[in-house]
N, C-alpha and C. Protein backbone atom coordinates (compact mmCIF):
# COMPACT_ATOMS: atom_id res chain seq x y z
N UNK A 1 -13.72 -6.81 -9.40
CA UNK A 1 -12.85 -7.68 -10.15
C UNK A 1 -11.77 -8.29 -9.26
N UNK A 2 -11.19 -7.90 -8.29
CA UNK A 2 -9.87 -8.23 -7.33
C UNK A 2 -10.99 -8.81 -6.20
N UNK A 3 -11.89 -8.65 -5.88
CA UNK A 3 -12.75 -9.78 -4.89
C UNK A 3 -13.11 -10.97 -5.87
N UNK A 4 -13.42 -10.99 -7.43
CA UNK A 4 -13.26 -12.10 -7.94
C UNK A 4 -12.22 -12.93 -8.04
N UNK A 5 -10.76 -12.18 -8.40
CA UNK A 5 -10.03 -13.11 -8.42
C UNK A 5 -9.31 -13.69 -7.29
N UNK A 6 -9.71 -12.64 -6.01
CA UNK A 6 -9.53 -13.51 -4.95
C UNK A 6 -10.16 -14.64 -4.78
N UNK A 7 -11.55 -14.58 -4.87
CA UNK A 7 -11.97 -15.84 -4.26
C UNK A 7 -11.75 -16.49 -5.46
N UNK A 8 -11.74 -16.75 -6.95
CA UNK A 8 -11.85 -17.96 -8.09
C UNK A 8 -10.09 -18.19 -7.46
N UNK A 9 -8.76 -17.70 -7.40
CA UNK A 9 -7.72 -18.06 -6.70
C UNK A 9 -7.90 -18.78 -5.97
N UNK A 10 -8.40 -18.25 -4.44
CA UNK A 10 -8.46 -18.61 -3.74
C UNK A 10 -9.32 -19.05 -2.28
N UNK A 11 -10.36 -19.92 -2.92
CA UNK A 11 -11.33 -19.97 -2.39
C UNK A 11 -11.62 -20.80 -1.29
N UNK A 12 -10.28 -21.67 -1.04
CA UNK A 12 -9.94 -22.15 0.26
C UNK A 12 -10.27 -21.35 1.58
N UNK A 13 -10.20 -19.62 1.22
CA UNK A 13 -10.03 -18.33 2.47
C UNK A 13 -11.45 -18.66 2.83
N UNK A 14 -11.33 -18.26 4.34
CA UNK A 14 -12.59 -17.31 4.87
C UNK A 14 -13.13 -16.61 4.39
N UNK A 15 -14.11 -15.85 4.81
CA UNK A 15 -15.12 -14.57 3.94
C UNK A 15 -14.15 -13.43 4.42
N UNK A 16 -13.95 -13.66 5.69
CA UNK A 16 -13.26 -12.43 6.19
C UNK A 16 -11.91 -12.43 5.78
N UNK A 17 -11.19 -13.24 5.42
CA UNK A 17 -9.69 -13.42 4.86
C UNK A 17 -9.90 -12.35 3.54
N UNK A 18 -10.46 -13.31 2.61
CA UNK A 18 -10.91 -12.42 1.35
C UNK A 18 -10.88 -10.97 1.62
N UNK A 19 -11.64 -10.79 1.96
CA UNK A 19 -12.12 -9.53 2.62
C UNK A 19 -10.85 -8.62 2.45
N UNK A 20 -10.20 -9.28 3.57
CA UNK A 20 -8.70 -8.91 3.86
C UNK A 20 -7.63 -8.86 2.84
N UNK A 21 -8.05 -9.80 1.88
CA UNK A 21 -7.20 -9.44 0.77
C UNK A 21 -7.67 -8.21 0.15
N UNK A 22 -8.82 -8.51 -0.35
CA UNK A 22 -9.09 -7.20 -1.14
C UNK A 22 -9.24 -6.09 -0.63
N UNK A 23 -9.05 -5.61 0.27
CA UNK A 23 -8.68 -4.58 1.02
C UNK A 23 -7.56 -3.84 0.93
N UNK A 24 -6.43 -5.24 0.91
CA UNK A 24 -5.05 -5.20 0.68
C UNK A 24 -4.97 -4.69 -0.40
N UNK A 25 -5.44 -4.87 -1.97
CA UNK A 25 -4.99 -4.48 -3.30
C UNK A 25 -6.36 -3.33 -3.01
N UNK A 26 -7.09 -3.18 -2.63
CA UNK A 26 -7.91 -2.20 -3.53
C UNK A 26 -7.90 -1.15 -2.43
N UNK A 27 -7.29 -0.54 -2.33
CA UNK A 27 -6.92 0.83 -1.61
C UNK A 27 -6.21 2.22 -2.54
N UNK A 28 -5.97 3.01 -1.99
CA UNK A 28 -5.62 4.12 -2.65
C UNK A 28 -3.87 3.76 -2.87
N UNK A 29 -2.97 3.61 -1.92
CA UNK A 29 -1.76 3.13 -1.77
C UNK A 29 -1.41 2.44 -2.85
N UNK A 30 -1.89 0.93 -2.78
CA UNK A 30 -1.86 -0.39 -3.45
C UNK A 30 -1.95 0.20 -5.07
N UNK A 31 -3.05 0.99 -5.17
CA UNK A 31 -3.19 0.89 -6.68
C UNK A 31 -2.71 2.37 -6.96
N UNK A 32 -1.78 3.18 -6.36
CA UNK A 32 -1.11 4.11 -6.67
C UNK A 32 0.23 3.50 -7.16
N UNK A 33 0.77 2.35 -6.21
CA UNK A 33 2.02 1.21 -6.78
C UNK A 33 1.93 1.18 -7.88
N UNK A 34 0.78 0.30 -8.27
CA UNK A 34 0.47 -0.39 -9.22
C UNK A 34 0.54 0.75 -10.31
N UNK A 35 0.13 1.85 -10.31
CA UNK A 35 0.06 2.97 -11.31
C UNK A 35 1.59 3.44 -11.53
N UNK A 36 2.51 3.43 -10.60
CA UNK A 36 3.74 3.80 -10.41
C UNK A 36 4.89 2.37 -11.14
N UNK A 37 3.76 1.41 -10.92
CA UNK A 37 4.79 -0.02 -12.11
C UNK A 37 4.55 0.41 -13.14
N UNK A 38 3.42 0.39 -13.73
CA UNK A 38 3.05 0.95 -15.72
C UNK A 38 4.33 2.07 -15.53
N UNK A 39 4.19 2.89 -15.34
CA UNK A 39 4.68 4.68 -15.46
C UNK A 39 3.64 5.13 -15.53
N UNK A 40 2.60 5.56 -15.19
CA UNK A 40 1.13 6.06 -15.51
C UNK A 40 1.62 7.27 -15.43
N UNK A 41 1.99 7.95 -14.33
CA UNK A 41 1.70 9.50 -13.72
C UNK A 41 2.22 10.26 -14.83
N UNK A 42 3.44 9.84 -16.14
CA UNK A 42 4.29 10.54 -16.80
C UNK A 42 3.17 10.60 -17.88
N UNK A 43 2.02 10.12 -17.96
CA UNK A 43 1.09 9.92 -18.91
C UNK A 43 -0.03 11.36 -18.62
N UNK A 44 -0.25 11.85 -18.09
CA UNK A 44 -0.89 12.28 -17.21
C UNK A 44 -0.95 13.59 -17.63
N UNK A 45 -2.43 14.35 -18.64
CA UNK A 45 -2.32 15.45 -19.04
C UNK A 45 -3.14 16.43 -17.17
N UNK A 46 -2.45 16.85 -16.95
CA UNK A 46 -2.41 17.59 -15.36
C UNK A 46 -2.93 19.32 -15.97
N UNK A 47 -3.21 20.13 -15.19
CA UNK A 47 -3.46 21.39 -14.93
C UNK A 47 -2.30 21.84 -14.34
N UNK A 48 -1.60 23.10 -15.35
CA UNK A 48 -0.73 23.62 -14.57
C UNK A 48 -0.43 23.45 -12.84
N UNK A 49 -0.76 24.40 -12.17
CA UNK A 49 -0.56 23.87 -11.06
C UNK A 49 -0.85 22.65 -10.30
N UNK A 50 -1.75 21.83 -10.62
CA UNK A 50 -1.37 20.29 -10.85
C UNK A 50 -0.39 19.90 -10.76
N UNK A 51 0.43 19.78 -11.84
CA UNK A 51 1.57 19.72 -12.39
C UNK A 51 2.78 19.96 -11.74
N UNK A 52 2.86 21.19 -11.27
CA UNK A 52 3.63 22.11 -10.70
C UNK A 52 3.70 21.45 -9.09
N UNK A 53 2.54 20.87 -8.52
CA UNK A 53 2.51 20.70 -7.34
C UNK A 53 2.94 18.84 -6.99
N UNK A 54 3.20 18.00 -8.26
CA UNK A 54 4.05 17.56 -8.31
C UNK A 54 2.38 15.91 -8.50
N UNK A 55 1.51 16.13 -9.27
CA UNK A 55 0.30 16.05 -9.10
C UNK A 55 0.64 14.42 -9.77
N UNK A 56 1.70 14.42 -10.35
CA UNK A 56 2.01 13.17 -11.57
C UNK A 56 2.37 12.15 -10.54
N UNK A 57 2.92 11.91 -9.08
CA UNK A 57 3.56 11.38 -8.32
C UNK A 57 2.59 11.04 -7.31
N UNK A 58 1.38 12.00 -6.94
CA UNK A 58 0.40 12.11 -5.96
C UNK A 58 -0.79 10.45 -5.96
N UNK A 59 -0.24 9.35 -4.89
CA UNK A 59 -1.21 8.32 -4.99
C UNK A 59 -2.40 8.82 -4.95
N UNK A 60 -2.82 9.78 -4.56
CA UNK A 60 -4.49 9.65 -4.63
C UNK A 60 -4.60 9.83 -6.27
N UNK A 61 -4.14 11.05 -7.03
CA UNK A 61 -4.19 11.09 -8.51
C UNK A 61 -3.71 9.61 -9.41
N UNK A 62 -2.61 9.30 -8.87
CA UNK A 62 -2.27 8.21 -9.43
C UNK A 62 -3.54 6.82 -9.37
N UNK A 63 -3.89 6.53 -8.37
CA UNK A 63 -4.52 5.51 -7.94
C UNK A 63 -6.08 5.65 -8.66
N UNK A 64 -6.82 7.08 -8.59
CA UNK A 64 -7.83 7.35 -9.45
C UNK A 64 -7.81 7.18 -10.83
N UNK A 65 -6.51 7.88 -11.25
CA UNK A 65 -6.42 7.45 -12.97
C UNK A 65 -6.39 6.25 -13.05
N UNK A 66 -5.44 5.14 -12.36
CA UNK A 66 -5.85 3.82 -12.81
C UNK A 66 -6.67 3.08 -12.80
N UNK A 67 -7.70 3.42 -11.99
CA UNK A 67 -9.40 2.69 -11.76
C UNK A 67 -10.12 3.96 -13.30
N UNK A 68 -9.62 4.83 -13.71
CA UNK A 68 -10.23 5.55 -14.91
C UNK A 68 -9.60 4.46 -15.88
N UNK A 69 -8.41 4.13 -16.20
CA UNK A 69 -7.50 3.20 -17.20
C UNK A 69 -9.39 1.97 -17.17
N UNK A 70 -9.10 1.06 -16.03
CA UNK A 70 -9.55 0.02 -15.79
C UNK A 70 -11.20 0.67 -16.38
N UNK A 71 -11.61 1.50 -15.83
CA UNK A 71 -13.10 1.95 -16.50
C UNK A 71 -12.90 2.16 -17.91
N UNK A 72 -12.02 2.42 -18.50
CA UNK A 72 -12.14 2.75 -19.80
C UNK A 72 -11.82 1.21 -21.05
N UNK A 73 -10.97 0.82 -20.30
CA UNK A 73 -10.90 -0.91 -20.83
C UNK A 73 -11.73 -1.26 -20.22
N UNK A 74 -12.98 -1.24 -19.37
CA UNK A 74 -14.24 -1.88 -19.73
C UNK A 74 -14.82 -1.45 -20.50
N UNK A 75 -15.19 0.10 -20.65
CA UNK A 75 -16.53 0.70 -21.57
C UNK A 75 -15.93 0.31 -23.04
N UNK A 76 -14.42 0.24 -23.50
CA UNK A 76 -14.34 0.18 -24.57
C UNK A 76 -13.78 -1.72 -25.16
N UNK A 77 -13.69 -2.33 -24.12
CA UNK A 77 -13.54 -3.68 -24.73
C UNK A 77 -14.25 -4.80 -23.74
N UNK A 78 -15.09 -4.36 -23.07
CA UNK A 78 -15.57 -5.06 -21.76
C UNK A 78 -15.17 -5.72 -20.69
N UNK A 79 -16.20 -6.73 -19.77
CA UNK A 79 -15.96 -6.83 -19.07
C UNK A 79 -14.25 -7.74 -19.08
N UNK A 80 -14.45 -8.93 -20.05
CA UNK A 80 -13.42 -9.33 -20.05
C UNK A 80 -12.05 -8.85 -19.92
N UNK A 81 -11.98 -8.02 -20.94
CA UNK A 81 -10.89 -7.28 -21.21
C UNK A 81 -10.25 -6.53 -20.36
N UNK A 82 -11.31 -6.14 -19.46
CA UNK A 82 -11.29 -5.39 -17.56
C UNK A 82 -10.60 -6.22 -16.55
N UNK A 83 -10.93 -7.56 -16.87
CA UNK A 83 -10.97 -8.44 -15.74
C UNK A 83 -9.61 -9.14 -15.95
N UNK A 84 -9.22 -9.29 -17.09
CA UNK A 84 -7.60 -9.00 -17.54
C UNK A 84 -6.82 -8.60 -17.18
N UNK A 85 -6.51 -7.29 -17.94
CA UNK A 85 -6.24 -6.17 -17.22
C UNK A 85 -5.73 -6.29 -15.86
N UNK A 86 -7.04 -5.83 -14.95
CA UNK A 86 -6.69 -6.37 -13.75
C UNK A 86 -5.89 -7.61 -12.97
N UNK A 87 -6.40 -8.40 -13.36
CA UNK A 87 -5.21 -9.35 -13.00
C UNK A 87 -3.79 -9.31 -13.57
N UNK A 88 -3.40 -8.76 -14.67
CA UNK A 88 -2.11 -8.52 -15.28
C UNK A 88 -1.71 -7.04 -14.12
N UNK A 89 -2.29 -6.26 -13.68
CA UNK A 89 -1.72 -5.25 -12.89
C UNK A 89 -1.58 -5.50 -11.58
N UNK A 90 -2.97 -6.26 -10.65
CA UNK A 90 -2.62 -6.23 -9.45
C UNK A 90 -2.79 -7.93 -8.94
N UNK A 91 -2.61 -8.66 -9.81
CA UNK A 91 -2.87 -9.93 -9.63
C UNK A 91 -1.92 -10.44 -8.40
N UNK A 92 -0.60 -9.94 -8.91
CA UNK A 92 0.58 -10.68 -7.71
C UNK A 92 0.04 -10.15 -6.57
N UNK A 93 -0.46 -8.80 -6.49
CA UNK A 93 -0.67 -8.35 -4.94
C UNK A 93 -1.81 -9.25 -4.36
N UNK A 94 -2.94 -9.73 -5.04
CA UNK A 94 -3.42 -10.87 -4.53
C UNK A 94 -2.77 -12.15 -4.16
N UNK A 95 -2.19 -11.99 -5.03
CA UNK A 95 -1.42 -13.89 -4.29
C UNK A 95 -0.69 -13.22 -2.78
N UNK A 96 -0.19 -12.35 -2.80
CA UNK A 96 0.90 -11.74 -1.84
C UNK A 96 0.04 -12.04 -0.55
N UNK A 97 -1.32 -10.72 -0.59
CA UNK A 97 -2.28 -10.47 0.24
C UNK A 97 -2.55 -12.03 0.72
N UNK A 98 -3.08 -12.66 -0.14
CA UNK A 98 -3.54 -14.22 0.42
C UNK A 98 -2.89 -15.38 0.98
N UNK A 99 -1.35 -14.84 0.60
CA UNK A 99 -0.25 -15.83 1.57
C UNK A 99 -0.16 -15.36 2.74
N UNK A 100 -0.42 -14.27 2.69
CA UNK A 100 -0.10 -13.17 4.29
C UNK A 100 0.53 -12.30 4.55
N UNK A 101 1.88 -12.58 3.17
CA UNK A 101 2.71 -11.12 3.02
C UNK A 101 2.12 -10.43 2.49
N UNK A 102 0.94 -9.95 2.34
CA UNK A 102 0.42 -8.57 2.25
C UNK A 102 -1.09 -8.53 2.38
N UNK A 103 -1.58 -9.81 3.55
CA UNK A 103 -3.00 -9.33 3.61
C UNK A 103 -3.08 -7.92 4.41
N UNK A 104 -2.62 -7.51 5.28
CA UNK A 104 -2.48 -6.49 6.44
C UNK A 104 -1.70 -5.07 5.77
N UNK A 105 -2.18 -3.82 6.04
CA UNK A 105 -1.31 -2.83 5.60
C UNK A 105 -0.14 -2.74 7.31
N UNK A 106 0.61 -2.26 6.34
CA UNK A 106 2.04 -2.58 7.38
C UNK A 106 1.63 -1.99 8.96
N UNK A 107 0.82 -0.79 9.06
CA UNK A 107 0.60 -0.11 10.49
C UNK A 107 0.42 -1.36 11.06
N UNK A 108 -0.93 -1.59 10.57
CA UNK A 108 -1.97 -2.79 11.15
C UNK A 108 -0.97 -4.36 11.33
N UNK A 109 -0.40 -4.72 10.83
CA UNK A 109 0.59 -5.65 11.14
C UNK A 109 1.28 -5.38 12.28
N UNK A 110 2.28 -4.54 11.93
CA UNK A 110 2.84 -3.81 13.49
C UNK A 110 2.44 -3.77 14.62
N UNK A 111 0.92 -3.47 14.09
CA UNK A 111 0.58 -3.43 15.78
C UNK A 111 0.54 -4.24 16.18
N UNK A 112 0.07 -5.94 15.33
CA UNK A 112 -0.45 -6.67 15.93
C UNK A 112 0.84 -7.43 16.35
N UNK A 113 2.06 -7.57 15.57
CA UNK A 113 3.23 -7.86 16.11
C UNK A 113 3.95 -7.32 16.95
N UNK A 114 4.02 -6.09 17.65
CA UNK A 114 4.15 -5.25 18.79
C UNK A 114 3.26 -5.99 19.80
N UNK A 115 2.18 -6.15 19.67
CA UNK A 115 1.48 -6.28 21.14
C UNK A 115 1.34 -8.00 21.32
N UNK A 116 2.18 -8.63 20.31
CA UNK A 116 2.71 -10.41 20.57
C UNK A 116 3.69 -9.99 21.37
N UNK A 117 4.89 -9.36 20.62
CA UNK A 117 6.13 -9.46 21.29
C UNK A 117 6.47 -8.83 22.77
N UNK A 118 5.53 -7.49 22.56
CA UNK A 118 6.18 -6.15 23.73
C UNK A 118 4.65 -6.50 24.51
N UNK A 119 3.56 -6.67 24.01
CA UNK A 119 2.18 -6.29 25.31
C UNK A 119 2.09 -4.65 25.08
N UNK A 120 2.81 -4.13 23.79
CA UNK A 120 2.72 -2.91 24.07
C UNK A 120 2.49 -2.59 22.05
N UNK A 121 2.02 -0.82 22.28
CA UNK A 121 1.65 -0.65 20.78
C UNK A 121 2.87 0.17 20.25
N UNK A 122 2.87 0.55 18.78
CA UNK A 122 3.97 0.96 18.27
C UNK A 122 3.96 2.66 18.61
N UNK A 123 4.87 3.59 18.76
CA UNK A 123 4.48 5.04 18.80
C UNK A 123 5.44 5.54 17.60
N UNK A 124 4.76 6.44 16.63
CA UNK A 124 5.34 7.03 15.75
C UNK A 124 5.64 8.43 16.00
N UNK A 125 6.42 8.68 15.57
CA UNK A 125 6.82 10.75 15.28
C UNK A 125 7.04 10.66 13.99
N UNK A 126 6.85 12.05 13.87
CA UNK A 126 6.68 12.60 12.23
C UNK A 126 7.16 13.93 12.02
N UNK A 127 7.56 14.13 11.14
CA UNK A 127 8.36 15.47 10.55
C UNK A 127 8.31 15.65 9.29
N UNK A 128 8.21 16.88 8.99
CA UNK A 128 7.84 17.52 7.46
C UNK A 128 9.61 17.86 7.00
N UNK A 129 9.34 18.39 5.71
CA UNK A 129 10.19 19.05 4.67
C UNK A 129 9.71 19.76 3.61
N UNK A 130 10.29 20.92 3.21
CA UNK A 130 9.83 20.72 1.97
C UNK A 130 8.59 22.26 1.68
N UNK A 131 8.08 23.14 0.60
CA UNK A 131 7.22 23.90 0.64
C UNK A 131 6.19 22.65 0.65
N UNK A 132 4.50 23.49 0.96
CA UNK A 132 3.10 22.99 1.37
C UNK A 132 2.79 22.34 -0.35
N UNK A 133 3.62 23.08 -1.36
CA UNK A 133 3.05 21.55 -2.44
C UNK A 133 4.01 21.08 -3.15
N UNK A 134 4.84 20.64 -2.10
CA UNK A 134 5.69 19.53 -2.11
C UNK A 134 6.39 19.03 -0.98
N UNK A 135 5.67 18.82 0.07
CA UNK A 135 5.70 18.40 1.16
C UNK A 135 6.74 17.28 1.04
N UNK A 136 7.74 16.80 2.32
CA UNK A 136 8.15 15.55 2.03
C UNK A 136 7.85 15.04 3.92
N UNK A 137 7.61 13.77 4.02
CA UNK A 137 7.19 13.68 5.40
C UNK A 137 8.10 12.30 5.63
N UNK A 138 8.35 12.54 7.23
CA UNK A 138 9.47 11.28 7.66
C UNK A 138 8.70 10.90 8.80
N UNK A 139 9.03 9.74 9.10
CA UNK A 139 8.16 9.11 10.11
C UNK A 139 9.23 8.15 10.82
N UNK A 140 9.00 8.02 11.53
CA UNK A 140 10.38 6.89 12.45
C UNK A 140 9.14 6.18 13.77
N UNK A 141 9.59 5.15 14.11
CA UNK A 141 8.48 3.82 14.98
C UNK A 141 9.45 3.41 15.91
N UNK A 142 8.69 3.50 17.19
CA UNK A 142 9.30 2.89 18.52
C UNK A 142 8.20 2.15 18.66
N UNK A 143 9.02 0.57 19.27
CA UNK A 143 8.11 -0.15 20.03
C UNK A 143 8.68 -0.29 21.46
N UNK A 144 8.13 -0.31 22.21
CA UNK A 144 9.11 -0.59 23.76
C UNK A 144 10.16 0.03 24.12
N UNK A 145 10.23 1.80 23.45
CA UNK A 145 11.37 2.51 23.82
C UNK A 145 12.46 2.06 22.52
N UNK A 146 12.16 1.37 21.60
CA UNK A 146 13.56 1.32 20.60
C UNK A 146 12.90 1.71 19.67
N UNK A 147 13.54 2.32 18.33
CA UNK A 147 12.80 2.76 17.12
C UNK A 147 13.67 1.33 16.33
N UNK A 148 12.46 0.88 15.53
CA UNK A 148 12.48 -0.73 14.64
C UNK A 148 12.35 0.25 13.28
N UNK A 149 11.89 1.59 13.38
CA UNK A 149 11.36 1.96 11.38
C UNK A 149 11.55 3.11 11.29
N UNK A 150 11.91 3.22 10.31
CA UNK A 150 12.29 4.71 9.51
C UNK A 150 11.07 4.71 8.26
N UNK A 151 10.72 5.66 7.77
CA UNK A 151 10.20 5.84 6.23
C UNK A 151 10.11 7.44 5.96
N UNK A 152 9.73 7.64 4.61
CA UNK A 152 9.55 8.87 4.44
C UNK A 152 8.89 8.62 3.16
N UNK A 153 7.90 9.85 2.67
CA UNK A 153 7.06 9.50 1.66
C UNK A 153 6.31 10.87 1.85
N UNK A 154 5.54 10.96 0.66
CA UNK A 154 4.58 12.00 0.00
C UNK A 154 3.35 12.91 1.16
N UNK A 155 3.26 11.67 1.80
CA UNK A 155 2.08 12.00 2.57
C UNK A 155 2.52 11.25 3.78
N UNK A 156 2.18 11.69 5.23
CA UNK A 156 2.17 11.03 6.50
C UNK A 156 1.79 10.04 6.83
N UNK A 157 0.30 9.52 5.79
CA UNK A 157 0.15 8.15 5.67
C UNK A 157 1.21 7.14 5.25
N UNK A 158 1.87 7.54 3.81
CA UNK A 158 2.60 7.13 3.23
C UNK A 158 3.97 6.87 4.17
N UNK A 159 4.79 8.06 4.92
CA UNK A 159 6.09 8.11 5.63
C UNK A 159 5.30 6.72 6.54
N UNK A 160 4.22 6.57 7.69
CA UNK A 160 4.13 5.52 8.69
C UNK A 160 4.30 4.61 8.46
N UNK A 161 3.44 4.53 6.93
CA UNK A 161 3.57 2.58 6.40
C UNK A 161 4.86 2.40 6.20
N UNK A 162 5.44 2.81 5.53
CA UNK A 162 6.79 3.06 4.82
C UNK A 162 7.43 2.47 6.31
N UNK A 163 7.53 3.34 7.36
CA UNK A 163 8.29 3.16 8.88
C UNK A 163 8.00 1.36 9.42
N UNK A 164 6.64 1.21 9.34
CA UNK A 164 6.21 0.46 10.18
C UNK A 164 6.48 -0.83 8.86
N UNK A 165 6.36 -0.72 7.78
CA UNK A 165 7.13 -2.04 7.14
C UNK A 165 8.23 -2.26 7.55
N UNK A 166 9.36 -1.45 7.54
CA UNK A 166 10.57 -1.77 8.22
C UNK A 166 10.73 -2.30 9.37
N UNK A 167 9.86 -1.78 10.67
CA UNK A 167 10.12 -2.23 11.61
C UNK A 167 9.83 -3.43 11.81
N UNK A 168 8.20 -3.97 10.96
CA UNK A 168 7.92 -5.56 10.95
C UNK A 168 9.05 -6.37 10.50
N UNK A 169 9.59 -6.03 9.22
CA UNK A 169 11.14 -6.45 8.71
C UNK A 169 11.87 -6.99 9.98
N UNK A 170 12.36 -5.69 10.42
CA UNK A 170 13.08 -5.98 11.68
C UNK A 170 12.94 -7.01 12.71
N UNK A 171 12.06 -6.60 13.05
CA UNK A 171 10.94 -7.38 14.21
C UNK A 171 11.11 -9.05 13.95
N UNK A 172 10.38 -8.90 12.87
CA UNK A 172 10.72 -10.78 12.90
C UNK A 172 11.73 -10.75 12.55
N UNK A 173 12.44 -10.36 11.82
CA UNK A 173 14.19 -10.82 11.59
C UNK A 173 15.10 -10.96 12.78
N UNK A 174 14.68 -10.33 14.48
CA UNK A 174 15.23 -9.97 15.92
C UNK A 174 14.47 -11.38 16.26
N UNK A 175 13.09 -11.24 15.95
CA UNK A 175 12.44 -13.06 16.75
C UNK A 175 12.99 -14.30 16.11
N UNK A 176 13.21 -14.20 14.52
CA UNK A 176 13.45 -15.07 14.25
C UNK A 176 15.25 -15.76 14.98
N UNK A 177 15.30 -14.83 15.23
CA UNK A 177 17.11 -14.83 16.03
C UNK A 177 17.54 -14.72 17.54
N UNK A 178 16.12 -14.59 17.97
CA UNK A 178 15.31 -14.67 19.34
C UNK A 178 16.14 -13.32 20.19
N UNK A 179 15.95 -12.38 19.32
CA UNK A 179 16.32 -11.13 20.51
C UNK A 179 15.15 -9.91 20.50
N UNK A 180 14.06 -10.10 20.18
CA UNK A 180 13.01 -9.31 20.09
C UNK A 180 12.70 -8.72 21.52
């Protein structure tokens, strides 16, 4: 459904652009957001320790229930009603993805804006908090010996992107002012 409304949007793209969009919205991340705009997770009949381990907040849980939401507004009102849906939840992240602010997940940007500016790649460190089920993880990004990003988030995936959006932030906000 999000490779349809990419291309009926926007069918000006490449195959591989597309591609790139829907990549962008249909990931575990993207549609954990998207589950985290409704309020989904507070919906969410969990298993005690589930629950306990903080299971209502967890993008992978989050992001699965909402492709269950989206399966269930198909089986029970079809395709249409699916294809709706969908565009009412992750529609903007397509337009986003297809302008460019959000075809790329933030690592993958970074890098590629690191090795314009520096000839060089980004290096992250990482640090925990927190008991094993409720981890909290921080991540901080050097490019060329300076740190451009901070983040912190659920999972280590989560803390990098989190870091490395900031630093892109940064990054062009230093080129656009020509001190990169």
């Amino acid at each position: 459904m999000v490779a349809d409304l990419a291309f009926r949007n926007h069918a000006d793209l490449a195959e591989g652009r597309l591609t790139d969009v829907r990549k962008a919205v249909v990931n575990a991340a993207a549609l954990a957001q998207a589950a985290e705009e409704i309020a989904l997770g507070p919906e969410l009949l969990l298993g005690k320790g589930e629950a306990a381990a903080g299971g209502r907040a967890k993008p992978s849980i989050l992001s699965d229930a909402l492709e269950a939401v989206v399966g269930a507004v198909y089986v029970d009102g079809g395709a249409a009603a699916a294809h709706d849906l969908v565009a009412r939840l992750v529609g903007h992240r397509v337009v986003e993805a297809a302008s460019g602010t959000g075809g790329l997940d933030h690592k993958t940007a970074l890098q590629e804006l690191a090795a314009r500016l520096f000839d060089a790649a980004p290096v992250y460190r990482l640090a925990e908090d927190g008991p094993d089920h409720a981890k909290t993880f921080y991540a901080r990004v050097s490019v060329a010996g300076r740190e451009w990003g901070s983040g912190m988030g659920r999972s280590k995936k989560h803390a990098e992107q989190e870091a490395a959006r900031e630093a892109c932030e940064r990054l062009r906000d230093s080129e656009a002012v020509g001190h990169a």
